[in-house]
N, C-alpha and C. Protein backbone atom coordinates (compact mmCIF):
# COMPACT_ATOMS: atom_id res chain seq x y z
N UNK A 1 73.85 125.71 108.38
CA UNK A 1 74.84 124.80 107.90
C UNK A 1 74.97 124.96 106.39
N UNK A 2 76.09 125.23 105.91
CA UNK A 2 76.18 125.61 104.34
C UNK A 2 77.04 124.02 103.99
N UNK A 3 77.01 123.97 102.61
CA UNK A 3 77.84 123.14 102.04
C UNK A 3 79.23 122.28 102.47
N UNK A 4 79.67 123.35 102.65
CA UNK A 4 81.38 123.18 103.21
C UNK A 4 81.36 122.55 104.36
N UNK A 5 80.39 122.71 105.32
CA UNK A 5 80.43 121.94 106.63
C UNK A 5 80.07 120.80 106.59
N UNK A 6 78.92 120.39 105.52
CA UNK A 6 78.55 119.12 105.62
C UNK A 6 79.63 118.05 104.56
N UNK A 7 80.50 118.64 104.06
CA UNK A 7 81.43 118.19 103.00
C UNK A 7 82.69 117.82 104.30
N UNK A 8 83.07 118.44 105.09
CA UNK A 8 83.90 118.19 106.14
C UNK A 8 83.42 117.35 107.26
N UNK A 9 82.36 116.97 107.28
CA UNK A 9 81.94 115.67 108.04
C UNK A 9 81.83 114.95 107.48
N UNK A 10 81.33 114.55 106.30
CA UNK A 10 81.47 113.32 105.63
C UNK A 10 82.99 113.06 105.13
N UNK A 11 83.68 113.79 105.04
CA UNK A 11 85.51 113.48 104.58
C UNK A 11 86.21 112.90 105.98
N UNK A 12 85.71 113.61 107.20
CA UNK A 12 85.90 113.29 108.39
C UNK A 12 85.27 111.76 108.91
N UNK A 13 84.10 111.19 108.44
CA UNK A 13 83.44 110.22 108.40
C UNK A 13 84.28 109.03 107.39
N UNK A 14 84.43 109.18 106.29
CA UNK A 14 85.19 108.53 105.68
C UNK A 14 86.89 108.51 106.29
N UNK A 15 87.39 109.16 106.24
CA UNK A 15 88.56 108.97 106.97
C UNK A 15 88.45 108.19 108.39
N UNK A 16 87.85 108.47 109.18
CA UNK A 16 87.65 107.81 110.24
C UNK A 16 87.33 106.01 110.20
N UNK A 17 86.27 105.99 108.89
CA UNK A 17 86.67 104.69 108.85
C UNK A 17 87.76 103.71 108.47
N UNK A 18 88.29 104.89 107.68
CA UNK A 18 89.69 104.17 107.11
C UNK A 18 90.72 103.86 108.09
N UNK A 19 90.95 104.88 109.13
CA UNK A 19 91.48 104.77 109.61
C UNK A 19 91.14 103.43 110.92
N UNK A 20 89.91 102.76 111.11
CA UNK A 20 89.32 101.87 111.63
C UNK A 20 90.09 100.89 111.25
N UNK A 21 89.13 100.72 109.57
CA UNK A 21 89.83 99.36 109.22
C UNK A 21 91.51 99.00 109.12
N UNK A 22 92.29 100.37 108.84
CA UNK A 22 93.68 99.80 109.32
C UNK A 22 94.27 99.06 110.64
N UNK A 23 93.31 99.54 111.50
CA UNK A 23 93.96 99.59 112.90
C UNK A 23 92.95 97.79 112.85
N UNK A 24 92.15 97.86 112.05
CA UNK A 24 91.46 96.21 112.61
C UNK A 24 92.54 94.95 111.69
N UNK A 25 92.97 95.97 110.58
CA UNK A 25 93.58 94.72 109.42
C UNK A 25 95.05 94.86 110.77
N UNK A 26 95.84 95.52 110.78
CA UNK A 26 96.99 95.27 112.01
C UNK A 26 97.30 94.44 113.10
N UNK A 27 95.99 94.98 113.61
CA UNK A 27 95.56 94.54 114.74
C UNK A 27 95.31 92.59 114.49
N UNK A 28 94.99 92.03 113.82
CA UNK A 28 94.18 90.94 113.05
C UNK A 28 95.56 90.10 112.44
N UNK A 29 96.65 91.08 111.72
CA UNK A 29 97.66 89.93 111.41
C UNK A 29 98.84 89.59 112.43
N UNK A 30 99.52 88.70 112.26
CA UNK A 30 100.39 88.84 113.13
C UNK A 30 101.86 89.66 112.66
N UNK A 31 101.82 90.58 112.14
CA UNK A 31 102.74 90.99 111.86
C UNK A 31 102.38 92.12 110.50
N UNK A 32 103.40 93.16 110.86
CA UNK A 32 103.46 94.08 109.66
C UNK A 32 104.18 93.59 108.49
N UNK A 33 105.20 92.51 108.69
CA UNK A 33 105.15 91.88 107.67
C UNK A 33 104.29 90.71 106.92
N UNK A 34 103.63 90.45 107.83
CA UNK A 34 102.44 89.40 107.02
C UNK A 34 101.26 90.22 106.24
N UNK A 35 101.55 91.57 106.48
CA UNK A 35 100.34 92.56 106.66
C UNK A 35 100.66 92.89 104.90
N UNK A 36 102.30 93.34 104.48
CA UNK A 36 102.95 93.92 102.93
C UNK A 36 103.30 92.56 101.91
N UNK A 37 104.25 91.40 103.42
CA UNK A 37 103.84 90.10 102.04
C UNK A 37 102.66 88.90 102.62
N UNK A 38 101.45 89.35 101.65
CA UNK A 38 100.77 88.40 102.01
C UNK A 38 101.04 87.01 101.17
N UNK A 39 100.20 85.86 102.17
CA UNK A 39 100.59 84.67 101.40
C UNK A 39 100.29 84.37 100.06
N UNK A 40 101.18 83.45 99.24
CA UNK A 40 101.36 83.57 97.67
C UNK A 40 100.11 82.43 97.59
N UNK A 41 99.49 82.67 96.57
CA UNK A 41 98.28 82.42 96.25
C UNK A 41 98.52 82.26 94.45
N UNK A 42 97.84 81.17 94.27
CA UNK A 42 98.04 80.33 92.82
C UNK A 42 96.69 80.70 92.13
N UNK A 43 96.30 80.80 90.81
CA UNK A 43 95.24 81.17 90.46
C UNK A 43 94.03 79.31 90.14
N UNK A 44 93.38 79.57 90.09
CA UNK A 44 92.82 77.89 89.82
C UNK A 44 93.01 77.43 88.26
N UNK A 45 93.23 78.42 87.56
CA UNK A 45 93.46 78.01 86.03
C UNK A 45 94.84 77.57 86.17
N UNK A 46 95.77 78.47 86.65
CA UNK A 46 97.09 77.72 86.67
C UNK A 46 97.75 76.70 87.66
N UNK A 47 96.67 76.24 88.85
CA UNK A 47 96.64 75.40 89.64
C UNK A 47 96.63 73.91 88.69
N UNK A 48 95.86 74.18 87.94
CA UNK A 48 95.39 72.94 87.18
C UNK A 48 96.57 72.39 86.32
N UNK A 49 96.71 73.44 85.61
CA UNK A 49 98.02 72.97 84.62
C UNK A 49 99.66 72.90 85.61
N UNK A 50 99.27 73.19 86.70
CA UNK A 50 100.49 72.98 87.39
C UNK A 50 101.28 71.34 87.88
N UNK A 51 99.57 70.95 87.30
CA UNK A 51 99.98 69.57 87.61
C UNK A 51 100.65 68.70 86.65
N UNK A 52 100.90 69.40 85.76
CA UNK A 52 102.09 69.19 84.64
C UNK A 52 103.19 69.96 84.03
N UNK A 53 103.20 70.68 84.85
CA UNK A 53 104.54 71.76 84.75
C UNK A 53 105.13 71.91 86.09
N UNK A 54 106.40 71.76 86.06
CA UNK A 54 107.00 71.28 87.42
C UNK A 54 108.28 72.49 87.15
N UNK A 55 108.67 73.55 88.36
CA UNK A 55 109.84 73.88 88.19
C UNK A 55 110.71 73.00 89.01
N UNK A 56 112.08 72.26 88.33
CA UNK A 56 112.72 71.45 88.46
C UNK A 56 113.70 71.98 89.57
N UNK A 57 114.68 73.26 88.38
CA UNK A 57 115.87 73.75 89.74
C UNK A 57 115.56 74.92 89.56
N UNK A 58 115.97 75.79 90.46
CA UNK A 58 115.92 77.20 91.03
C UNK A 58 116.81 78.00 92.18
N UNK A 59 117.72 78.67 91.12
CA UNK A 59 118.73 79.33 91.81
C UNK A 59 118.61 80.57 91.54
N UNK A 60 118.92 81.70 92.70
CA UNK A 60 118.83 83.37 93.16
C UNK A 60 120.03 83.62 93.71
N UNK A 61 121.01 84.03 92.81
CA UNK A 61 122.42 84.68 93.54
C UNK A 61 122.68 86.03 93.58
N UNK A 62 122.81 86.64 94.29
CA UNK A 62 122.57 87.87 94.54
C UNK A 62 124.82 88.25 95.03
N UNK A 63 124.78 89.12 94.10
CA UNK A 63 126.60 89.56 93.70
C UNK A 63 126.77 90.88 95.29
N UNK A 64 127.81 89.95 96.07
CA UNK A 64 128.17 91.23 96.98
C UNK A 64 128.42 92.64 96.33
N UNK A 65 127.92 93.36 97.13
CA UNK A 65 128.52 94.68 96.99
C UNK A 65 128.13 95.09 95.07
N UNK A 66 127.15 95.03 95.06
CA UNK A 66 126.58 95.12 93.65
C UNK A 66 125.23 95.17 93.62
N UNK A 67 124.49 95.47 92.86
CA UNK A 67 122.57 95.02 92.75
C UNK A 67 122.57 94.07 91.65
N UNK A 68 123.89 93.30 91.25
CA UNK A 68 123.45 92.33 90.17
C UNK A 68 122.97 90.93 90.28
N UNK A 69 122.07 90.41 89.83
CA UNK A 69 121.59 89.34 90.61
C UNK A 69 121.54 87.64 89.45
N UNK A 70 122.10 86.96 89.81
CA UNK A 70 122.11 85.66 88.39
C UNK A 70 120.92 84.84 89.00
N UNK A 71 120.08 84.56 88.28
CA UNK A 71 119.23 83.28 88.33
C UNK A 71 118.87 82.58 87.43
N UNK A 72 118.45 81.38 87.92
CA UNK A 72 118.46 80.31 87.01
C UNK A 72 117.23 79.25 87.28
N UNK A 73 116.42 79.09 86.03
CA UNK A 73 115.37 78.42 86.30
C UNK A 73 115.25 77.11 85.43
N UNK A 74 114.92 76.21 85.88
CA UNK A 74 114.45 74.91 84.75
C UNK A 74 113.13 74.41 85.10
N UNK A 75 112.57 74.74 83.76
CA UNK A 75 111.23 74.14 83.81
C UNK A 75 110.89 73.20 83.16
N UNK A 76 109.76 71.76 83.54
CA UNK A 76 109.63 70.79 82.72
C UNK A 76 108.05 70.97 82.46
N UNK A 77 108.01 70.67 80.94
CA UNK A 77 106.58 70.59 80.86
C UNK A 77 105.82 69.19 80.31
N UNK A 78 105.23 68.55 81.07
CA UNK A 78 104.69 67.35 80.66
C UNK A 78 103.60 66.88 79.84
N UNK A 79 102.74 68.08 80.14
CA UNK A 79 101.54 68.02 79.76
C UNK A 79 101.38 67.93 77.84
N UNK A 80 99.91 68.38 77.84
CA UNK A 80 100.00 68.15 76.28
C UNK A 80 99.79 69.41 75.80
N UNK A 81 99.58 70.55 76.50
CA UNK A 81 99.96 71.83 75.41
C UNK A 81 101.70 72.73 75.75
N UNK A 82 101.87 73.31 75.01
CA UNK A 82 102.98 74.41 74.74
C UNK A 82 102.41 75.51 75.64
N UNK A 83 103.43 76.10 76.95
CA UNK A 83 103.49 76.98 77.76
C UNK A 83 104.68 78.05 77.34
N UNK A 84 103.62 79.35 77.99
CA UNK A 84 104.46 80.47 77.80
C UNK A 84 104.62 81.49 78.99
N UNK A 85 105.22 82.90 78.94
CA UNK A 85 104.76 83.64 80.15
C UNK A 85 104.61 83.28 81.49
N UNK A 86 105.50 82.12 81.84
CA UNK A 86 105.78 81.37 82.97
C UNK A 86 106.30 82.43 84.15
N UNK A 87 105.19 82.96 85.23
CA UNK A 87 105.97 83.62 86.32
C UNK A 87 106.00 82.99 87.48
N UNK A 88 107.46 83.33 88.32
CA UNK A 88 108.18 82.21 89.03
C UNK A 88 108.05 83.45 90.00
N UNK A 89 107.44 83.03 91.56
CA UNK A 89 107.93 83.94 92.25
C UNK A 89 108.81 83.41 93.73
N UNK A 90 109.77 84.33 94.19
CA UNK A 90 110.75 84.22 94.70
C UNK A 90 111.06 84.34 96.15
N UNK A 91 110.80 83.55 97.23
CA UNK A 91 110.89 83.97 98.56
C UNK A 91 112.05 84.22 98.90
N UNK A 92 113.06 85.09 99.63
CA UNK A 92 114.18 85.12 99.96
C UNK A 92 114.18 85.27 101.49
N UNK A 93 115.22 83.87 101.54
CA UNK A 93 115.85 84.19 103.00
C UNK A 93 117.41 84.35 103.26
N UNK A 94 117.62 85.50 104.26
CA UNK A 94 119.10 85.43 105.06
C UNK A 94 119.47 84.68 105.91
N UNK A 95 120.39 84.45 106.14
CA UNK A 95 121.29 82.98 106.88
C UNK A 95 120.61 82.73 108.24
N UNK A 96 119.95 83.94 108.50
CA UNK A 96 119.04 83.06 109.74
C UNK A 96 117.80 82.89 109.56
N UNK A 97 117.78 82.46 107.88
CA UNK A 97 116.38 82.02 107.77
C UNK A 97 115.26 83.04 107.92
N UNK A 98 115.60 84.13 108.06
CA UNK A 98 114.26 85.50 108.07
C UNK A 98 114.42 85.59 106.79
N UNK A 99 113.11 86.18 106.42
CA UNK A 99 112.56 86.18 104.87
C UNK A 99 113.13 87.52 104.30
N UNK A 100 113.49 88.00 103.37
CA UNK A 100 113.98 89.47 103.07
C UNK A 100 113.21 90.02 101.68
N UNK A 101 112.37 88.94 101.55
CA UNK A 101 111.73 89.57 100.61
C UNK A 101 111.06 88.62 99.62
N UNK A 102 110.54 89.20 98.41
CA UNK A 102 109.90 88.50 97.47
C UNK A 102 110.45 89.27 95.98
N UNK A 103 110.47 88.36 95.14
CA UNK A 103 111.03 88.89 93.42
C UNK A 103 110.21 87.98 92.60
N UNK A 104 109.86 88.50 91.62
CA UNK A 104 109.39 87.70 90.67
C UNK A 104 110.10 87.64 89.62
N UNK A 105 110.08 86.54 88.47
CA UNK A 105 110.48 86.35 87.26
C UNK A 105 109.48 86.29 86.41
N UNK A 106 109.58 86.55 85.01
CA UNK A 106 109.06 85.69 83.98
C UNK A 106 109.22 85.55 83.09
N UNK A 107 109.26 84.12 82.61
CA UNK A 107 109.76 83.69 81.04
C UNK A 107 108.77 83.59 79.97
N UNK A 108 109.23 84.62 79.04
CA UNK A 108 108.90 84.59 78.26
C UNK A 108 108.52 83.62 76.89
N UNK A 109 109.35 82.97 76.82
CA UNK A 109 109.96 81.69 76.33
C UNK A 109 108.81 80.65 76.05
N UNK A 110 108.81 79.89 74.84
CA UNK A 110 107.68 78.92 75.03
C UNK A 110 108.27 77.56 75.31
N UNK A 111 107.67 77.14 76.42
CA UNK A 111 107.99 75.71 77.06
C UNK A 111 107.31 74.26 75.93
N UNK A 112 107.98 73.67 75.29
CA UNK A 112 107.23 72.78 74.13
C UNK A 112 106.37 71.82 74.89
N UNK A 113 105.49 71.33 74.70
CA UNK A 113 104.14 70.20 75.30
C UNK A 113 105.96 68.83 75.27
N UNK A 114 105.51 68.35 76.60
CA UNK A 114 106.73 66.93 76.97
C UNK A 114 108.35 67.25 76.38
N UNK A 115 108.43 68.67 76.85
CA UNK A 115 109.58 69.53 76.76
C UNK A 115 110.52 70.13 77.89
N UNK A 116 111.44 70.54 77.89
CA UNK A 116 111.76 71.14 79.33
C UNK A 116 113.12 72.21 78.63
N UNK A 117 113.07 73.29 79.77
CA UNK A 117 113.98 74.24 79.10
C UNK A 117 114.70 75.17 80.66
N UNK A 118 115.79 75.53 79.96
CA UNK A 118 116.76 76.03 81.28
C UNK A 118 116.25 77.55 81.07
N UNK A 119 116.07 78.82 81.76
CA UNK A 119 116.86 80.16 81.96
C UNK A 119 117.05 80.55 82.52
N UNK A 120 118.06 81.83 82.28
CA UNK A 120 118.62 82.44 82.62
C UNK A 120 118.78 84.02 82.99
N UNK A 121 118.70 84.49 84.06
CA UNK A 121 118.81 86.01 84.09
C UNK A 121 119.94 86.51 84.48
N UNK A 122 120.44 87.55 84.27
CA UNK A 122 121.29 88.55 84.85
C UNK A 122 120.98 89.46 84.80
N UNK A 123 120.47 90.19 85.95
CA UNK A 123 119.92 91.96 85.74
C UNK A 123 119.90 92.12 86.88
N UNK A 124 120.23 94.20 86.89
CA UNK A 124 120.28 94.43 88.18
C UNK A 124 118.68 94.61 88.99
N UNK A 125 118.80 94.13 90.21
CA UNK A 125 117.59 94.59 91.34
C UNK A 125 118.30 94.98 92.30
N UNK A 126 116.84 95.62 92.92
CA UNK A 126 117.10 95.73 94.63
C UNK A 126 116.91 94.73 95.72
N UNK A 127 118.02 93.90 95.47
CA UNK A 127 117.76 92.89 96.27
C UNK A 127 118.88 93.34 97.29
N UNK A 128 118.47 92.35 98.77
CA UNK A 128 119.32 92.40 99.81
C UNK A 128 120.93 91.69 99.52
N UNK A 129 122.33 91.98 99.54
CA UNK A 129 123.16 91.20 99.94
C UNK A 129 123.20 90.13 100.82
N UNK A 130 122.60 90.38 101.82
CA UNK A 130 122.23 89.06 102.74
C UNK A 130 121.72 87.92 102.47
N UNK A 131 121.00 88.01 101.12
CA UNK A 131 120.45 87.11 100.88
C UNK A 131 121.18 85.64 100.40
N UNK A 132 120.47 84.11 101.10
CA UNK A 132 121.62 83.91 101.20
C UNK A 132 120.63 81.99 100.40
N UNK A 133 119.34 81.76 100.41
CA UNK A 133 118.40 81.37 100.06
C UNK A 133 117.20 81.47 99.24
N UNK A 134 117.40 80.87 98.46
CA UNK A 134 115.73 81.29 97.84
C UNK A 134 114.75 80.24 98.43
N UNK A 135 113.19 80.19 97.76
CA UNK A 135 112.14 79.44 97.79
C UNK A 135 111.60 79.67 96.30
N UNK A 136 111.75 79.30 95.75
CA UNK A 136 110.73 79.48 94.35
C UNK A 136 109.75 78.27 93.87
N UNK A 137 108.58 79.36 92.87
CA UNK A 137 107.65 78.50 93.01
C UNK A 137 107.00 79.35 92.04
N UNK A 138 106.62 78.73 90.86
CA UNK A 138 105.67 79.11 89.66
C UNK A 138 103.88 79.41 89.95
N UNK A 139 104.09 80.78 89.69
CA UNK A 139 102.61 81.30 90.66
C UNK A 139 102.01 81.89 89.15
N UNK A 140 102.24 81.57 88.01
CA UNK A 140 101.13 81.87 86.46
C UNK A 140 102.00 81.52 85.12
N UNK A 141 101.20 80.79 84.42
CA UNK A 141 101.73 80.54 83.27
C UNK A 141 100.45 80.97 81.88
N UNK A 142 100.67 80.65 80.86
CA UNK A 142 99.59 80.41 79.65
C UNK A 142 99.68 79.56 79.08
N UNK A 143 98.76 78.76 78.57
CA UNK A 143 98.86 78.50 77.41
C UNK A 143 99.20 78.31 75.83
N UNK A 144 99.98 78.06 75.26
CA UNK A 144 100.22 78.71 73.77
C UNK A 144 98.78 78.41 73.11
N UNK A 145 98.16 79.45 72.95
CA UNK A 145 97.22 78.91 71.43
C UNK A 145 97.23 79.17 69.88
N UNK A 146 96.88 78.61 69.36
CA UNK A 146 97.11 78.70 67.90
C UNK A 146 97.17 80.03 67.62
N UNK A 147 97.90 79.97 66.13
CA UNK A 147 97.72 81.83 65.70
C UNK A 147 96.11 81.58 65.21
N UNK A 148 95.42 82.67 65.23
CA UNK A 148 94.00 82.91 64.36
C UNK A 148 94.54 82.86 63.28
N UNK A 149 95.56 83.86 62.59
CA UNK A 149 95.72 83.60 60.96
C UNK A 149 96.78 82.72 60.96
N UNK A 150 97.07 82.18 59.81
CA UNK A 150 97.95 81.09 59.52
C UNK A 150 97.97 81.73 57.99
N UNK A 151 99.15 81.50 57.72
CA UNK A 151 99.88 81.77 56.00
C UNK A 151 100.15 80.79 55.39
N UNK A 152 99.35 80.72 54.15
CA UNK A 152 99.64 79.32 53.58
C UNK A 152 100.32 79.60 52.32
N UNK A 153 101.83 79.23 52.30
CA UNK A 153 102.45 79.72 50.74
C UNK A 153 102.47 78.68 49.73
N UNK A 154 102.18 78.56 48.81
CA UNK A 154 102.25 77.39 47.75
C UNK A 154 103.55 77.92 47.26
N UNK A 155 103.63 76.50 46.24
CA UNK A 155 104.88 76.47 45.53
C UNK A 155 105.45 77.83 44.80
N UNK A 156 106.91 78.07 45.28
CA UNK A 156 107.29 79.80 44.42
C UNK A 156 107.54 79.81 42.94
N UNK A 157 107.24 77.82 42.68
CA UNK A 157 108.06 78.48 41.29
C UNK A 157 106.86 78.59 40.92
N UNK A 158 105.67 77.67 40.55
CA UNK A 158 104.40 78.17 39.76
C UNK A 158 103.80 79.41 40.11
N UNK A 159 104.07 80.37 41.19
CA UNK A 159 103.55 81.97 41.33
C UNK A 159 104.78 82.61 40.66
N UNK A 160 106.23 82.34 40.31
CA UNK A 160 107.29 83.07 40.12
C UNK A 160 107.40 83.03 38.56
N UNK A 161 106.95 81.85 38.09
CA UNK A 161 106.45 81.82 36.53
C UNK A 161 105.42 82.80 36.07
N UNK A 162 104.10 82.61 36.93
CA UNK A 162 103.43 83.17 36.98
C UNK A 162 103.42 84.82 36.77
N UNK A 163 103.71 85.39 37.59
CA UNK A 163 103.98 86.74 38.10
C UNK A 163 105.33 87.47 37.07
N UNK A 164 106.00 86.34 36.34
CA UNK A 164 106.68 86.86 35.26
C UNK A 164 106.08 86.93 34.43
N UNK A 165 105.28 86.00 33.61
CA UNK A 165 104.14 86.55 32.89
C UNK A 165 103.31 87.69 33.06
N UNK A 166 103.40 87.88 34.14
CA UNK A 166 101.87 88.95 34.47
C UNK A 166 102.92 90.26 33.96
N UNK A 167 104.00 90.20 34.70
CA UNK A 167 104.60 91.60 34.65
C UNK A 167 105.55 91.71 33.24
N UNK A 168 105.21 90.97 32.45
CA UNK A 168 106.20 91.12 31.04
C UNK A 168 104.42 91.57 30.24
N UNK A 169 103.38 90.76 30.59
CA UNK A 169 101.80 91.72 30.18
C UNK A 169 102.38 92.93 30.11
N UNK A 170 102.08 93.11 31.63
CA UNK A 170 101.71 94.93 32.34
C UNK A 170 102.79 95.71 32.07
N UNK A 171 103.94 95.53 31.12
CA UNK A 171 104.61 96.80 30.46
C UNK A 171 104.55 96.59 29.20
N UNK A 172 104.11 95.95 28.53
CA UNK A 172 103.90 96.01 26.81
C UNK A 172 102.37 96.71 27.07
N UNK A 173 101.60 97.51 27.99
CA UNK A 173 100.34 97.76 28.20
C UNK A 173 100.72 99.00 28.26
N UNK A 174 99.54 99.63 27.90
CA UNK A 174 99.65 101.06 27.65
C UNK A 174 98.94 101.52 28.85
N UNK A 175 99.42 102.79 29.63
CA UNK A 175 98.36 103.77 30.57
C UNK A 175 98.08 104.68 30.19
């Protein structure tokens, strides 16, 4: 037995299990679509603060005969810090209520602490025409935290006095 043979049973060994666990994860959901969208799942950091950030309205219009898609989000924030990086994700259903998919958003935008703010998208996706419903639902946000540096400018005229002096010095100076 040289090298190469025992390299082709263990690739054969590994594949074989792979091919196991597909057939057990399949086998196990009810569906090949429960299998690509699994259920939306909230993180516990943003679980927490969710309990003061509420998305209010939420609209997904999707333009016949086009990939252009308008949506519209309003978010309220109650709590006591400033939110940012707000992602909204998107269940879509067609008129008979079958799901066609999932989209996400996210705003960039900072939401002010006992603030609330509208947006807006227009951009193209690959979304279905059929689509005829959304479900939305804010699945991560941040925090705003302070900058580390902060700039502190004092008054311009006592540096602008200043700095005229310095520079009426530094050319009567010789190099």
């Amino acid at each position: 037995m040289n090298g190469k043979f025992l390299g082709n049973i263990g690739l054969s060994i590994v594949l074989l299990g792979l091919v196991s666990f597909a057939v057990v994860k399949v086998s196990a959901s009810s569906g090949v679509q429960d299998l690509l969208l699994p259920e939306v799942t909230v993180s516990e950091s943003t679980e927490t603060l969710l309990q003061s950030v509420a998305l209010v309205r939420s609209a997904v219009k999707v333009q016949p005969a086009s990939l252009q898609v308008d949506s519209s989000f309003a978010i309220e924030n109650k709590g006591g810090h400033d939110i940012k990086n707000v992602a909204i994700l998107c269940t879509l259903f067609d008129s008979q209520n079958r799901e066609q998919g999932r989209d996400k958003w996210v705003v960039y935008d900072t939401v002010k602490s006992q603030g609330h703010g509208v947006f807006t998208f227009s951009d193209k996706r690959y979304i279905r025409d059929s689509v005829v419903r959304s479900d939305c639902q804010i699945v991560d946000l941040q925090v705003v935290k302070p900058p580390i540096i902060t700039v502190h400018r004092a008054a311009a005229v006592g540096h602008a006095q200043q700095g005229a002096a310095d520079h009426g010095a530094a050319q009567g100076a010789q190099h």
